[in-house]
PDB file of N, CA and C in Angstrom:
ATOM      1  N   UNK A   1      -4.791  -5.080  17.297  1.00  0.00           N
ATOM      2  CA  UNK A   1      -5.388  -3.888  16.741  1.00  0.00           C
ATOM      3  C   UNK A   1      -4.355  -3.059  15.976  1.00  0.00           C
ATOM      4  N   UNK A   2      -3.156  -2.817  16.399  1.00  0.00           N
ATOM      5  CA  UNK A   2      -1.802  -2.328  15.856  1.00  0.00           C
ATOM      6  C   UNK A   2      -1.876  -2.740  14.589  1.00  0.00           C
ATOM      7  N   UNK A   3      -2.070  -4.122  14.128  1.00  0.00           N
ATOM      8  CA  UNK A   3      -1.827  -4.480  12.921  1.00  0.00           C
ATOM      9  C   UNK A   3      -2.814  -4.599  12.111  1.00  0.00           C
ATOM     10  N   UNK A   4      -3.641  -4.089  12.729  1.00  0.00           N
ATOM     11  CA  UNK A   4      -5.141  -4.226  11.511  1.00  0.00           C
ATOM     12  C   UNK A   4      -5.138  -2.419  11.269  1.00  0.00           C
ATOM     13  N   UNK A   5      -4.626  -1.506  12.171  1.00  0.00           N
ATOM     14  CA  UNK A   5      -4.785  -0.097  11.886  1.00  0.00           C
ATOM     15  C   UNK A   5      -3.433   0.425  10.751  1.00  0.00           C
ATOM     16  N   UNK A   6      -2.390  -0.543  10.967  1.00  0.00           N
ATOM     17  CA  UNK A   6      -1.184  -0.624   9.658  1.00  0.00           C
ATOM     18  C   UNK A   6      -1.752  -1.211   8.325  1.00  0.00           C
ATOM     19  N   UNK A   7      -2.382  -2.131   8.496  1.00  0.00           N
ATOM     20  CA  UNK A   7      -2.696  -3.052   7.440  1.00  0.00           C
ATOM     21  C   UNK A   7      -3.816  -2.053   6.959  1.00  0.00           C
ATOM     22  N   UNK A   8      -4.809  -1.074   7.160  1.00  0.00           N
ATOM     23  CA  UNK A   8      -5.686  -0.808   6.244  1.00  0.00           C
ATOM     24  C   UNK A   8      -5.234   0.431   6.354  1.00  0.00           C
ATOM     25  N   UNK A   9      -4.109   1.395   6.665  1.00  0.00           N
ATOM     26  CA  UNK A   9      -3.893   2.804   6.562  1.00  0.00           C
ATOM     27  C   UNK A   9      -2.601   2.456   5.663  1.00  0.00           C
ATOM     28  N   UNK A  10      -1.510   1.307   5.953  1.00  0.00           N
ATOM     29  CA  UNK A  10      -0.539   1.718   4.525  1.00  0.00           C
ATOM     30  C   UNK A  10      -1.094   0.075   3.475  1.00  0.00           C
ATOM     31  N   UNK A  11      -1.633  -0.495   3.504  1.00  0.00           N
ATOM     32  CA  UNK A  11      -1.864  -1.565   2.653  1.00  0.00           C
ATOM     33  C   UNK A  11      -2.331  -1.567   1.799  1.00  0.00           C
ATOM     34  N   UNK A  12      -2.088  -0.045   1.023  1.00  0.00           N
ATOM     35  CA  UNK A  12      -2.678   0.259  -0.291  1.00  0.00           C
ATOM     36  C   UNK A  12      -2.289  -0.297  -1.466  1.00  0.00           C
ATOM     37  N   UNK A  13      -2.550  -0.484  -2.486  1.00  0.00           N
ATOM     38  CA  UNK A  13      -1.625  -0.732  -3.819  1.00  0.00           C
ATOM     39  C   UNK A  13      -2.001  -0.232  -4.685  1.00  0.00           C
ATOM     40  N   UNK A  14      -3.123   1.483  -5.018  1.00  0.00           N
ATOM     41  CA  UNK A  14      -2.679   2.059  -6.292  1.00  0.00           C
ATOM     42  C   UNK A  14      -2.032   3.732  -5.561  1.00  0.00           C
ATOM     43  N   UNK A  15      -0.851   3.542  -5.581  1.00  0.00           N
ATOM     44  CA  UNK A  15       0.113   5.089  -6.164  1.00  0.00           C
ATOM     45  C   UNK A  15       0.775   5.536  -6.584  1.00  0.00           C
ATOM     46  N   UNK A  16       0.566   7.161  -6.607  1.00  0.00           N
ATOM     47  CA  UNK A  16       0.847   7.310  -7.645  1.00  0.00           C
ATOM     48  C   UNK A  16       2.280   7.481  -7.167  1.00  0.00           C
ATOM     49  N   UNK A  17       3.466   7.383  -8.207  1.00  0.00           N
ATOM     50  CA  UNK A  17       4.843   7.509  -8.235  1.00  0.00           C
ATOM     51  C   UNK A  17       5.753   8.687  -8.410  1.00  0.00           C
ATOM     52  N   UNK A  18       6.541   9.395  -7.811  1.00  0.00           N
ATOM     53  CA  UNK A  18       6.866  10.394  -9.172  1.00  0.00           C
ATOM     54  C   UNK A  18       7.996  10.186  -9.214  1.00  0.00           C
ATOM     55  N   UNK A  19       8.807  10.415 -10.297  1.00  0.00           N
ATOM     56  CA  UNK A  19      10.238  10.063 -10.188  1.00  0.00           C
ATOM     57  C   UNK A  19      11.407  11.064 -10.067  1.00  0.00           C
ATOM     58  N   UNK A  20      12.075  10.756  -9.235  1.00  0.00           N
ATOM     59  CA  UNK A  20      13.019  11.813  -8.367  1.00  0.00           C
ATOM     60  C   UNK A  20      14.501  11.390  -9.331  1.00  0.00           C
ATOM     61  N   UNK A  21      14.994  11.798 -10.328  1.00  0.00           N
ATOM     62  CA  UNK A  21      16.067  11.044 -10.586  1.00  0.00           C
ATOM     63  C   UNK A  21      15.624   9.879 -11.261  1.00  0.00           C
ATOM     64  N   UNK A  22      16.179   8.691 -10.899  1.00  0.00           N
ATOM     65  CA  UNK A  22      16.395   7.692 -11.217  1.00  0.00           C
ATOM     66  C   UNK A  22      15.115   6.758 -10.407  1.00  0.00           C
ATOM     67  N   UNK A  23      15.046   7.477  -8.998  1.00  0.00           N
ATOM     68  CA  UNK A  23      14.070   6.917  -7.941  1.00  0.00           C
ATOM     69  C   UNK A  23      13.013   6.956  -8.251  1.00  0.00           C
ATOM     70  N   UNK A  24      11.878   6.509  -8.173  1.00  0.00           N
ATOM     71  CA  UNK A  24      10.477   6.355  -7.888  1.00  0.00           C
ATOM     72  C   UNK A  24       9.947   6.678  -6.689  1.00  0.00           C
ATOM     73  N   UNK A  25       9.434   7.455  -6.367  1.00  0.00           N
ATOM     74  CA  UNK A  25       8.930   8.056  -4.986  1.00  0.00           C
ATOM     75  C   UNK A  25       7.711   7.913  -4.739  1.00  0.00           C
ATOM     76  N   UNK A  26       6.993   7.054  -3.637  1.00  0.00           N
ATOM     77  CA  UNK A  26       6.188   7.347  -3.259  1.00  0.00           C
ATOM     78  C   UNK A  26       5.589   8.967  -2.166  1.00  0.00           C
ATOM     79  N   UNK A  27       4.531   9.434  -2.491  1.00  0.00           N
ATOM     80  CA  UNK A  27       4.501  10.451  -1.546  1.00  0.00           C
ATOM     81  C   UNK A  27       3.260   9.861  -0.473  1.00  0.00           C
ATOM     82  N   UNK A  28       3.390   9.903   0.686  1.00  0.00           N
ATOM     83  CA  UNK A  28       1.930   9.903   1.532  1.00  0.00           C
ATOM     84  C   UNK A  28       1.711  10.692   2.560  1.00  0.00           C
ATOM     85  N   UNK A  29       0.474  11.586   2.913  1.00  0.00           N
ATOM     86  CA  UNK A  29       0.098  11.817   4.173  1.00  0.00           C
ATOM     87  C   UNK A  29      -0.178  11.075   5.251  1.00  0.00           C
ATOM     88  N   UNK A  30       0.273  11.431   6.273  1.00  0.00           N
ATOM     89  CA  UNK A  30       0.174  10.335   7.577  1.00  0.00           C
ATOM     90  C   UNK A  30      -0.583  11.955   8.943  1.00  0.00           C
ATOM     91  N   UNK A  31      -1.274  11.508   9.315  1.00  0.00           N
ATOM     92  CA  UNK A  31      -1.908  12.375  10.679  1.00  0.00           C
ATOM     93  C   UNK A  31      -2.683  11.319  11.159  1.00  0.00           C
ATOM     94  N   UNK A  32      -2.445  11.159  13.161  1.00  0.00           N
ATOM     95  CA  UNK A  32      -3.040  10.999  13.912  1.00  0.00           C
ATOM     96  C   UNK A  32      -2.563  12.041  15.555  1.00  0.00           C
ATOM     97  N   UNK A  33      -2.663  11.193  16.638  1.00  0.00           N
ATOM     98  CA  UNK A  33      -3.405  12.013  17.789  1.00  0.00           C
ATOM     99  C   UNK A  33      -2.126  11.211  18.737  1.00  0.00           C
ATOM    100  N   UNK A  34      -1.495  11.890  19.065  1.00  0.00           N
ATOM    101  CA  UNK A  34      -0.732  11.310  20.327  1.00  0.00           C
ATOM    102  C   UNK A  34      -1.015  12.083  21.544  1.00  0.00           C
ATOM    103  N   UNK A  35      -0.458  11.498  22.828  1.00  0.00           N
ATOM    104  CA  UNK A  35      -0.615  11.415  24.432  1.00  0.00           C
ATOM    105  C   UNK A  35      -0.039  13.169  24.366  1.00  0.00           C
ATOM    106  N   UNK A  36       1.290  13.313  23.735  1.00  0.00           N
ATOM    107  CA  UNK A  36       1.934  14.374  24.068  1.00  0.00           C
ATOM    108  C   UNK A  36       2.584  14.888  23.612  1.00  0.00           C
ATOM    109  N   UNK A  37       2.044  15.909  22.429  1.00  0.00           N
ATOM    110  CA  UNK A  37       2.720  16.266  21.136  1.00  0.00           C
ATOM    111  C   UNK A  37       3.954  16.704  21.212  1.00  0.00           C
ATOM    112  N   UNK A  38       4.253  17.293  22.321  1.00  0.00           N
ATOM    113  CA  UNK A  38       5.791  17.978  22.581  1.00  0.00           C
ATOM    114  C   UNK A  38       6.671  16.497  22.839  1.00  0.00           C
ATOM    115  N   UNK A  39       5.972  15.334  23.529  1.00  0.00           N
ATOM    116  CA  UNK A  39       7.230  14.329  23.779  1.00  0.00           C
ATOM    117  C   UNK A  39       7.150  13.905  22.490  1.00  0.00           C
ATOM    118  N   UNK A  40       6.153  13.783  21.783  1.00  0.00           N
ATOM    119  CA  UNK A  40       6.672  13.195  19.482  1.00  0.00           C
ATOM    120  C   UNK A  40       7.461  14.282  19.223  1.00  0.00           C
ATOM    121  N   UNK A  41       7.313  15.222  19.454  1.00  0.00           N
ATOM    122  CA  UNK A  41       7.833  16.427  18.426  1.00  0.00           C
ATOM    123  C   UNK A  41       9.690  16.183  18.647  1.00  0.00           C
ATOM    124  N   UNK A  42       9.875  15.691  20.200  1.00  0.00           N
ATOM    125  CA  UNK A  42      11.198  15.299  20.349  1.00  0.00           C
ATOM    126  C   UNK A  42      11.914  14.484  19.832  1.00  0.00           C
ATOM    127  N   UNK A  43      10.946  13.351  19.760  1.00  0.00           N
ATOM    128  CA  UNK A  43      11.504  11.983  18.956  1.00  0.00           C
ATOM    129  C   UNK A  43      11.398  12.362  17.726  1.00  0.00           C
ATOM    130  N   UNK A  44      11.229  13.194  17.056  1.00  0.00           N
ATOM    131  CA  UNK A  44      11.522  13.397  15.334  1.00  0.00           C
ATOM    132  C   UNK A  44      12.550  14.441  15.421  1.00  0.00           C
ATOM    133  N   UNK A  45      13.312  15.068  16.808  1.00  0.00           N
ATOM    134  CA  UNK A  45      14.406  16.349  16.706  1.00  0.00           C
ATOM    135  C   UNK A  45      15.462  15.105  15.836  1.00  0.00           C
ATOM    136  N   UNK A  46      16.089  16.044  15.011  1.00  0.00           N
ATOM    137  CA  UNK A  46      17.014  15.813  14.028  1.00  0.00           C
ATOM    138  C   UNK A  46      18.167  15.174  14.947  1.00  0.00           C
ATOM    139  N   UNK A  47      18.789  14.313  15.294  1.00  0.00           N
ATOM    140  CA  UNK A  47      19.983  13.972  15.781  1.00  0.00           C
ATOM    141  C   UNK A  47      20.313  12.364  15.790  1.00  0.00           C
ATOM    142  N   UNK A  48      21.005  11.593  16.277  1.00  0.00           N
ATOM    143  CA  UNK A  48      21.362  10.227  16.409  1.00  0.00           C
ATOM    144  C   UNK A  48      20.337   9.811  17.359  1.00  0.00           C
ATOM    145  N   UNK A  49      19.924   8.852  16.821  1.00  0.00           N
ATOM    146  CA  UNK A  49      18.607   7.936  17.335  1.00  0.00           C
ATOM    147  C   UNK A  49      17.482   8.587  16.946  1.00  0.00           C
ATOM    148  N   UNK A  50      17.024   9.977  16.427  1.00  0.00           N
ATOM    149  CA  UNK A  50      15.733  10.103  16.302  1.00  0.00           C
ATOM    150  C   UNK A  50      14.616   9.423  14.811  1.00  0.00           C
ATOM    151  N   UNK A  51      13.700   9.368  14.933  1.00  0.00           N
ATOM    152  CA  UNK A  51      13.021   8.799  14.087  1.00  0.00           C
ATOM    153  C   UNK A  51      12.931   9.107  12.874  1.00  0.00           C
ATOM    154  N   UNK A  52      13.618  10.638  12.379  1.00  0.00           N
ATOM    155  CA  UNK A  52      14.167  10.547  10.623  1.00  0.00           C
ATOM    156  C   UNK A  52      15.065   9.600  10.611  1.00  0.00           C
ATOM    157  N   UNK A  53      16.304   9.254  11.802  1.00  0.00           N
ATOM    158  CA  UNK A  53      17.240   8.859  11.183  1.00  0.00           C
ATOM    159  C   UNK A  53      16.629   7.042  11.364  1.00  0.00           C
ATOM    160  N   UNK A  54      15.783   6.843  11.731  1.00  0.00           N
ATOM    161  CA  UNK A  54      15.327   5.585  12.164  1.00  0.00           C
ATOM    162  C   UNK A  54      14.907   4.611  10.595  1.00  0.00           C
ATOM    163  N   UNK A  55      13.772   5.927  10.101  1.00  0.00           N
ATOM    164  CA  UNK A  55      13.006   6.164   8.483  1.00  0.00           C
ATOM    165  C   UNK A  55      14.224   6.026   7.595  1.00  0.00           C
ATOM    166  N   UNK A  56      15.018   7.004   7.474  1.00  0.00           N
ATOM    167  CA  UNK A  56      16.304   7.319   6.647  1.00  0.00           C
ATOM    168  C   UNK A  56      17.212   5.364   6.373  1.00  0.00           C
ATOM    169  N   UNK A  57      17.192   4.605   7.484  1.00  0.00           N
ATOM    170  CA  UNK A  57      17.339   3.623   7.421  1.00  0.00           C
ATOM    171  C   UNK A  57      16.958   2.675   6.038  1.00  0.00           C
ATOM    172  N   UNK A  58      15.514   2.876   5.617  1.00  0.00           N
ATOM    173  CA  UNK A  58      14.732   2.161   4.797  1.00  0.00           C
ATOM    174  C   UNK A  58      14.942   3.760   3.622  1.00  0.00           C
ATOM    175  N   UNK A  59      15.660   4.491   3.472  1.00  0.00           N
ATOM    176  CA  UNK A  59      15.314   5.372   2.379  1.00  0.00           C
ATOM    177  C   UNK A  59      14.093   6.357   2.394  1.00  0.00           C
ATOM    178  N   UNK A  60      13.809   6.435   3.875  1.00  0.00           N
ATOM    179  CA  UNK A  60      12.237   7.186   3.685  1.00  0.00           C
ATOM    180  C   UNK A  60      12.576   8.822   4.312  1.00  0.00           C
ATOM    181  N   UNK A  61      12.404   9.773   3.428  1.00  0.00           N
ATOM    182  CA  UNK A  61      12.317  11.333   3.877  1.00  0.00           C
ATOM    183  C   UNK A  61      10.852  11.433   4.827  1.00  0.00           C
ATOM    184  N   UNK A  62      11.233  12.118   6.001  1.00  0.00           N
ATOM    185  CA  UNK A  62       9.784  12.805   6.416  1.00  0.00           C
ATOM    186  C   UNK A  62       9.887  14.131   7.089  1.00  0.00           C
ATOM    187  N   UNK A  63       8.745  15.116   6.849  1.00  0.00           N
ATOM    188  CA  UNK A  63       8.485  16.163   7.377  1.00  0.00           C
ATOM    189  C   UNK A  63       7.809  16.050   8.437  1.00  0.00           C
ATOM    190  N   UNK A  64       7.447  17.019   9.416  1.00  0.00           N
ATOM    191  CA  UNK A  64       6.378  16.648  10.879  1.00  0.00           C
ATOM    192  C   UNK A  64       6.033  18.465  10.611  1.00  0.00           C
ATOM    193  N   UNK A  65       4.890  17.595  11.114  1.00  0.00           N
ATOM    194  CA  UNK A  65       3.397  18.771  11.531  1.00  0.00           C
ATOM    195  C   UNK A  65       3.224  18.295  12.434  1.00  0.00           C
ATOM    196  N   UNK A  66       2.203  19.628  13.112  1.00  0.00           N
ATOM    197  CA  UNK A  66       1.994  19.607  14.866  1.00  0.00           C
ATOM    198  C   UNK A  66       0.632  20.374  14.229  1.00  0.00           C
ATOM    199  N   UNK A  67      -0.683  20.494  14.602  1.00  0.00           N
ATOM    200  CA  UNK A  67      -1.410  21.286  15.103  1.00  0.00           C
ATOM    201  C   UNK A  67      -1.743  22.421  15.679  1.00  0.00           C
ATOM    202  N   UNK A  68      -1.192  23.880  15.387  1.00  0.00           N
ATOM    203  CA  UNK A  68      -1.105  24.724  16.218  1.00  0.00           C
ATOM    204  C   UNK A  68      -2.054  25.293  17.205  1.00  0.00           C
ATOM    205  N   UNK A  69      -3.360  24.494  17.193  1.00  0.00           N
ATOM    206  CA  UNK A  69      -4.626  24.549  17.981  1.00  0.00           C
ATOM    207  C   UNK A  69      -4.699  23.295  19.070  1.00  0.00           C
ATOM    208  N   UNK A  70      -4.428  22.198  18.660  1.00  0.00           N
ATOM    209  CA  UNK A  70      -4.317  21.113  19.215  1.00  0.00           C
ATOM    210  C   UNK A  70      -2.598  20.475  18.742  1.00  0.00           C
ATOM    211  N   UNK A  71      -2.063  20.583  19.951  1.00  0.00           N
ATOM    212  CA  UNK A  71      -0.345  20.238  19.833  1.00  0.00           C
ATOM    213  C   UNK A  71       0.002  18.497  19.829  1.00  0.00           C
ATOM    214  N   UNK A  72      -1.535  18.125  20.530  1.00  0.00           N
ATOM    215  CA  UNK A  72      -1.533  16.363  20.327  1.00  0.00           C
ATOM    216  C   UNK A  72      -1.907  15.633  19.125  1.00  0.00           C
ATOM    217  N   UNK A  73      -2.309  16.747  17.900  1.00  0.00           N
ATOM    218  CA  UNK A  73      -2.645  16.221  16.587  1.00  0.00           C
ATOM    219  C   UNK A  73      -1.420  16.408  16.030  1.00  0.00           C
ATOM    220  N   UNK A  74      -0.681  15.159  15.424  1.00  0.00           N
ATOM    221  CA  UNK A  74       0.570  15.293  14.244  1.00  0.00           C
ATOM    222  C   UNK A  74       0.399  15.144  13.296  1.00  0.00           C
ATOM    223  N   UNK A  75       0.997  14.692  12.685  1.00  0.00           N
ATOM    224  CA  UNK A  75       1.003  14.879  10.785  1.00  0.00           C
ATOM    225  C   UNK A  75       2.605  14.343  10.371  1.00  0.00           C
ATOM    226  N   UNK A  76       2.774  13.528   9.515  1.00  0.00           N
ATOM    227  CA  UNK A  76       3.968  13.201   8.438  1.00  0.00           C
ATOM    228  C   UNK A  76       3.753  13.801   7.250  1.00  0.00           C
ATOM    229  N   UNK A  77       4.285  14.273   5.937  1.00  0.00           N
ATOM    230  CA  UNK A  77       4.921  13.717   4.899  1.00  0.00           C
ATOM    231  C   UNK A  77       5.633  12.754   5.069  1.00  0.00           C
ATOM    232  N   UNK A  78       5.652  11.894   4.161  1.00  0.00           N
ATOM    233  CA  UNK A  78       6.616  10.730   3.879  1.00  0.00           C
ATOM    234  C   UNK A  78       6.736  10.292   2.447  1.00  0.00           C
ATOM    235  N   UNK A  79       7.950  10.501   1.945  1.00  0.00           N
ATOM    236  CA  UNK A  79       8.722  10.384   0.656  1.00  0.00           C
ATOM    237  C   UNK A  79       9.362   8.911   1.129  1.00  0.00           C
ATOM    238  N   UNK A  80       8.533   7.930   0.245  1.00  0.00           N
ATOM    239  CA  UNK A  80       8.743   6.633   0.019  1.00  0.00           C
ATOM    240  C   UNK A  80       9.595   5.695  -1.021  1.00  0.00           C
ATOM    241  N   UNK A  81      10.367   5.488  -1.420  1.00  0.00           N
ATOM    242  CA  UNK A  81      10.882   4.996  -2.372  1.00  0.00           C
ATOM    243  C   UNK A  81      11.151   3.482  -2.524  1.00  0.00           C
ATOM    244  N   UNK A  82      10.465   2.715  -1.634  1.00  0.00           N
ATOM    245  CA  UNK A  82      10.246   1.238  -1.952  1.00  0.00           C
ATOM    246  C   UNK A  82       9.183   1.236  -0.613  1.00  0.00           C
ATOM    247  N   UNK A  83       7.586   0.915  -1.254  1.00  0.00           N
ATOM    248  CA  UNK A  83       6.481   0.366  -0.677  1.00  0.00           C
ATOM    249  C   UNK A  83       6.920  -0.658   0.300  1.00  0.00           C
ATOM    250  N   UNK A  84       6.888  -1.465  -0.190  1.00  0.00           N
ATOM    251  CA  UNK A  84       7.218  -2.607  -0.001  1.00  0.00           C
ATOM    252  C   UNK A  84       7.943  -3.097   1.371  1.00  0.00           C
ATOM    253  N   UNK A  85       9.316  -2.133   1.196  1.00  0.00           N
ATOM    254  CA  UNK A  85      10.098  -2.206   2.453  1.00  0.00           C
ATOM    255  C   UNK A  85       9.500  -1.635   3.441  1.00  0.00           C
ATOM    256  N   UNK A  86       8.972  -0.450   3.170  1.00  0.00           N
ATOM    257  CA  UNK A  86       8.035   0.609   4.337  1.00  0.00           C
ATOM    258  C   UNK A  86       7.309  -0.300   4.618  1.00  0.00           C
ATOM    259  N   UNK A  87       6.466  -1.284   4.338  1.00  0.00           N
ATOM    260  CA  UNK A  87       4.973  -1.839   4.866  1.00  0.00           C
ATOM    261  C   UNK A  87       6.027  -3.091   5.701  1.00  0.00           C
ATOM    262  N   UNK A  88       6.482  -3.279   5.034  1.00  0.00           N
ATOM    263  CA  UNK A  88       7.564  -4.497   6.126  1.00  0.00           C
ATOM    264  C   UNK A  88       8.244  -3.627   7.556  1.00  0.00           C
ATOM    265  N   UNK A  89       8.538  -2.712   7.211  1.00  0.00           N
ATOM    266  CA  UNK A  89       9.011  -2.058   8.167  1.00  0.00           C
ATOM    267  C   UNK A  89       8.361  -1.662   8.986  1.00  0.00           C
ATOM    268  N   UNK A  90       6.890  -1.098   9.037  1.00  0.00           N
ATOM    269  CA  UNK A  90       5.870  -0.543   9.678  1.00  0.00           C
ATOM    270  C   UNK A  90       5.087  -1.614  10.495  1.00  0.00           C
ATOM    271  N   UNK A  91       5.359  -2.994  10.305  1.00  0.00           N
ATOM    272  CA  UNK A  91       4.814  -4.116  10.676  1.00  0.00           C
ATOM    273  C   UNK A  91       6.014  -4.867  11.721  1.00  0.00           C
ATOM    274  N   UNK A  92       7.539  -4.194  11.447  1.00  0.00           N
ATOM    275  CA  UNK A  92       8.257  -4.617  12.808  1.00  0.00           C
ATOM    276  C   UNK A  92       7.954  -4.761  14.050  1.00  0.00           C
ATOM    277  N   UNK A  93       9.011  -4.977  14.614  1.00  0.00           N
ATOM    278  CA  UNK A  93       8.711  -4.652  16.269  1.00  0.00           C
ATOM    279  C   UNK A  93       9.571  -3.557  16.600  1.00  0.00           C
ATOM    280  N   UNK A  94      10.165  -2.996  15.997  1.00  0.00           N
ATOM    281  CA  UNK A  94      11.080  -1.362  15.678  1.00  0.00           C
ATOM    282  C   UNK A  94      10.207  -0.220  15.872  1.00  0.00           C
ATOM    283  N   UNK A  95       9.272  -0.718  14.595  1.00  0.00           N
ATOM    284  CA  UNK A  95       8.480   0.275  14.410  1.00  0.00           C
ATOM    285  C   UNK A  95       7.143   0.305  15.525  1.00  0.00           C
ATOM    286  N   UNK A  96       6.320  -0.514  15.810  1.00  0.00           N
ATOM    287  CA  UNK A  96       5.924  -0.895  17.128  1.00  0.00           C
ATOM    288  C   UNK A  96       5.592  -0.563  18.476  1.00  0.00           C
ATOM    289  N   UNK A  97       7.183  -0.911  18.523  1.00  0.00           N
ATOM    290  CA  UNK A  97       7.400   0.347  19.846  1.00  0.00           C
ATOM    291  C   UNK A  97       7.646   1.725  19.752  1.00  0.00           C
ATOM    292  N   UNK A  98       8.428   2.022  18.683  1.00  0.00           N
ATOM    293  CA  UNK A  98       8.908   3.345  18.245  1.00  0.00           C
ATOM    294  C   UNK A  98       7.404   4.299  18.795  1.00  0.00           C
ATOM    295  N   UNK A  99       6.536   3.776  18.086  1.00  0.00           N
ATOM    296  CA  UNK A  99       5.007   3.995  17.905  1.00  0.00           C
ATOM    297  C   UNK A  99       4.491   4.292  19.722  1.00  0.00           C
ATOM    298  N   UNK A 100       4.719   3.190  20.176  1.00  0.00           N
ATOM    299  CA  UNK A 100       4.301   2.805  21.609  1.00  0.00           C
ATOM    300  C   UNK A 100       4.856   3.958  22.522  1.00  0.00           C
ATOM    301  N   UNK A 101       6.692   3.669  22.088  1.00  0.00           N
ATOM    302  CA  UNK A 101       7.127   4.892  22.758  1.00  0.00           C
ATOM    303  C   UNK A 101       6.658   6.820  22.261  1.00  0.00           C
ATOM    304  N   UNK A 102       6.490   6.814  21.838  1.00  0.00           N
ATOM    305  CA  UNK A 102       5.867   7.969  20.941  1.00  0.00           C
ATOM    306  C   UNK A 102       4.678   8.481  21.407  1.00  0.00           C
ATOM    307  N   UNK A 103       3.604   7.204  21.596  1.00  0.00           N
ATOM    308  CA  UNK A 103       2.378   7.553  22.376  1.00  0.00           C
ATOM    309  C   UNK A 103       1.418   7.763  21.360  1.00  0.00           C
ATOM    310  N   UNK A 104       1.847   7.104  20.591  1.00  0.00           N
ATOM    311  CA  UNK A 104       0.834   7.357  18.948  1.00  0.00           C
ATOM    312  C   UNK A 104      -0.849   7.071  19.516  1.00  0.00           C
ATOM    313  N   UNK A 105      -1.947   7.372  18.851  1.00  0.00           N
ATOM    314  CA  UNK A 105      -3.190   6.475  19.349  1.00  0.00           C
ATOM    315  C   UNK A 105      -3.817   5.811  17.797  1.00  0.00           C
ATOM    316  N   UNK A 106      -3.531   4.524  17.851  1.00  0.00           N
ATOM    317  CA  UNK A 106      -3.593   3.731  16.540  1.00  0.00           C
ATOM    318  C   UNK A 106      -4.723   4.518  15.921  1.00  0.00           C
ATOM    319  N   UNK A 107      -5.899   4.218  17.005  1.00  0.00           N
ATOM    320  CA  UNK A 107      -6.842   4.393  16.318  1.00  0.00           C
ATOM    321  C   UNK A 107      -7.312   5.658  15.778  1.00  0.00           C
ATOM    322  N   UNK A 108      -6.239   6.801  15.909  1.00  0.00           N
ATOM    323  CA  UNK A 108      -6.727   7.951  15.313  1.00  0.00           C
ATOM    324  C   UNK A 108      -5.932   8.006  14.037  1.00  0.00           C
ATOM    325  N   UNK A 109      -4.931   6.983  13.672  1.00  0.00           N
ATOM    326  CA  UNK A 109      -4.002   7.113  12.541  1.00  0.00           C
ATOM    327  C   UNK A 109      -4.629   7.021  11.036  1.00  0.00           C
ATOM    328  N   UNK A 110      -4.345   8.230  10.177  1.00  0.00           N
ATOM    329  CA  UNK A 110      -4.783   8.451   9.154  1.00  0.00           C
ATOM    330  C   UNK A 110      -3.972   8.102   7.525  1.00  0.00           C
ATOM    331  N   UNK A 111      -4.015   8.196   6.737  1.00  0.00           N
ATOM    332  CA  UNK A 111      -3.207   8.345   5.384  1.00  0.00           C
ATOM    333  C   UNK A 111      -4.227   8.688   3.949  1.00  0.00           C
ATOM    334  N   UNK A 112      -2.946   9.608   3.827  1.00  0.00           N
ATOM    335  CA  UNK A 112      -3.826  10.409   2.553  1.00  0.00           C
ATOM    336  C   UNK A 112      -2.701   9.752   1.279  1.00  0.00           C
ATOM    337  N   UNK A 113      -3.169   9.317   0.506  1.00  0.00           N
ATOM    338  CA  UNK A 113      -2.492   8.483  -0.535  1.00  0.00           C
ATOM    339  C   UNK A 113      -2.491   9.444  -1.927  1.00  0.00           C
ATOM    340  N   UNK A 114      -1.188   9.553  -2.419  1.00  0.00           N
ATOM    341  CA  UNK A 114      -1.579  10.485  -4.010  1.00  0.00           C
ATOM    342  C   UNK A 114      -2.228   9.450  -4.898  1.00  0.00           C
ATOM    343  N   UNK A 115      -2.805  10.151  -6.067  1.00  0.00           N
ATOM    344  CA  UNK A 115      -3.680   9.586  -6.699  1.00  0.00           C
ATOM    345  C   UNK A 115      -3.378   9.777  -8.049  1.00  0.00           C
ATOM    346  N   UNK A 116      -4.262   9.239  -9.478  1.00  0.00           N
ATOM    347  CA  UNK A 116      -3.828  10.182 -10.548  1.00  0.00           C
ATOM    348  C   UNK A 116      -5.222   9.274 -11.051  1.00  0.00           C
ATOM    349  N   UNK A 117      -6.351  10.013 -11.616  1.00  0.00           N
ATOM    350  CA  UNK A 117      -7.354   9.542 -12.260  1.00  0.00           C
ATOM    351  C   UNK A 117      -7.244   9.138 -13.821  1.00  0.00           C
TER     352      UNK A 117
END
């Protein structure tokens, strides 16, 4: 189920790009529902081992949202700069557990994709 809720929330292929520099950036929204918003909110604190620096690995910036009504609803930004690697990466066993440990609930996982008509 893990990989069918990755495969149709990042397995997109039209977005839009913008270019940062030299870079090409993808931008995406990410919100779903974890066990215990305060134990995610930890695993994204800024320091050695946390999950920017996990992202930062593959080149990926992210912001975190919390819900201030509901503290178990999160939220990403994520500044992407190679698709490609992210969807490989998101399909690890890194990412996986990261997820597992986190307490993510697949099935509430969302993505809002930029667009350009």
């Amino acid at each position: 189920m893990l990989e069918y809720a990755l495969k149709e929330s990042f397995g997109f292929l039209h977005i839009k790009k913008q270019s940062i520099g030299e870079v090409f950036m993808a931008t995406v929204i990410v919100y779903h529902d974890v066990k215990d918003g305060n134990h995610w909110a930890k695993a994204w604190k800024k320091s050695p081992g946390s999950r920017h620096e996990m992202f930062a690995k593959i080149g990926v910036k992210a912001r975190t949202f919390r819900d201030e009504q509901n503290p178990n609803t999160t939220g990403l930004i994520l500044d992407i700069p190679d698709m490609e690697k992210f969807q490989t990466f998101m399909a690890s066993d890194e990412a996986k557990q990261a997820m597992k440990e986190d307490g993510l609930d697949v099935k509430s996982l969302h993505t809002l994709n930029e667009f350009t008509l």
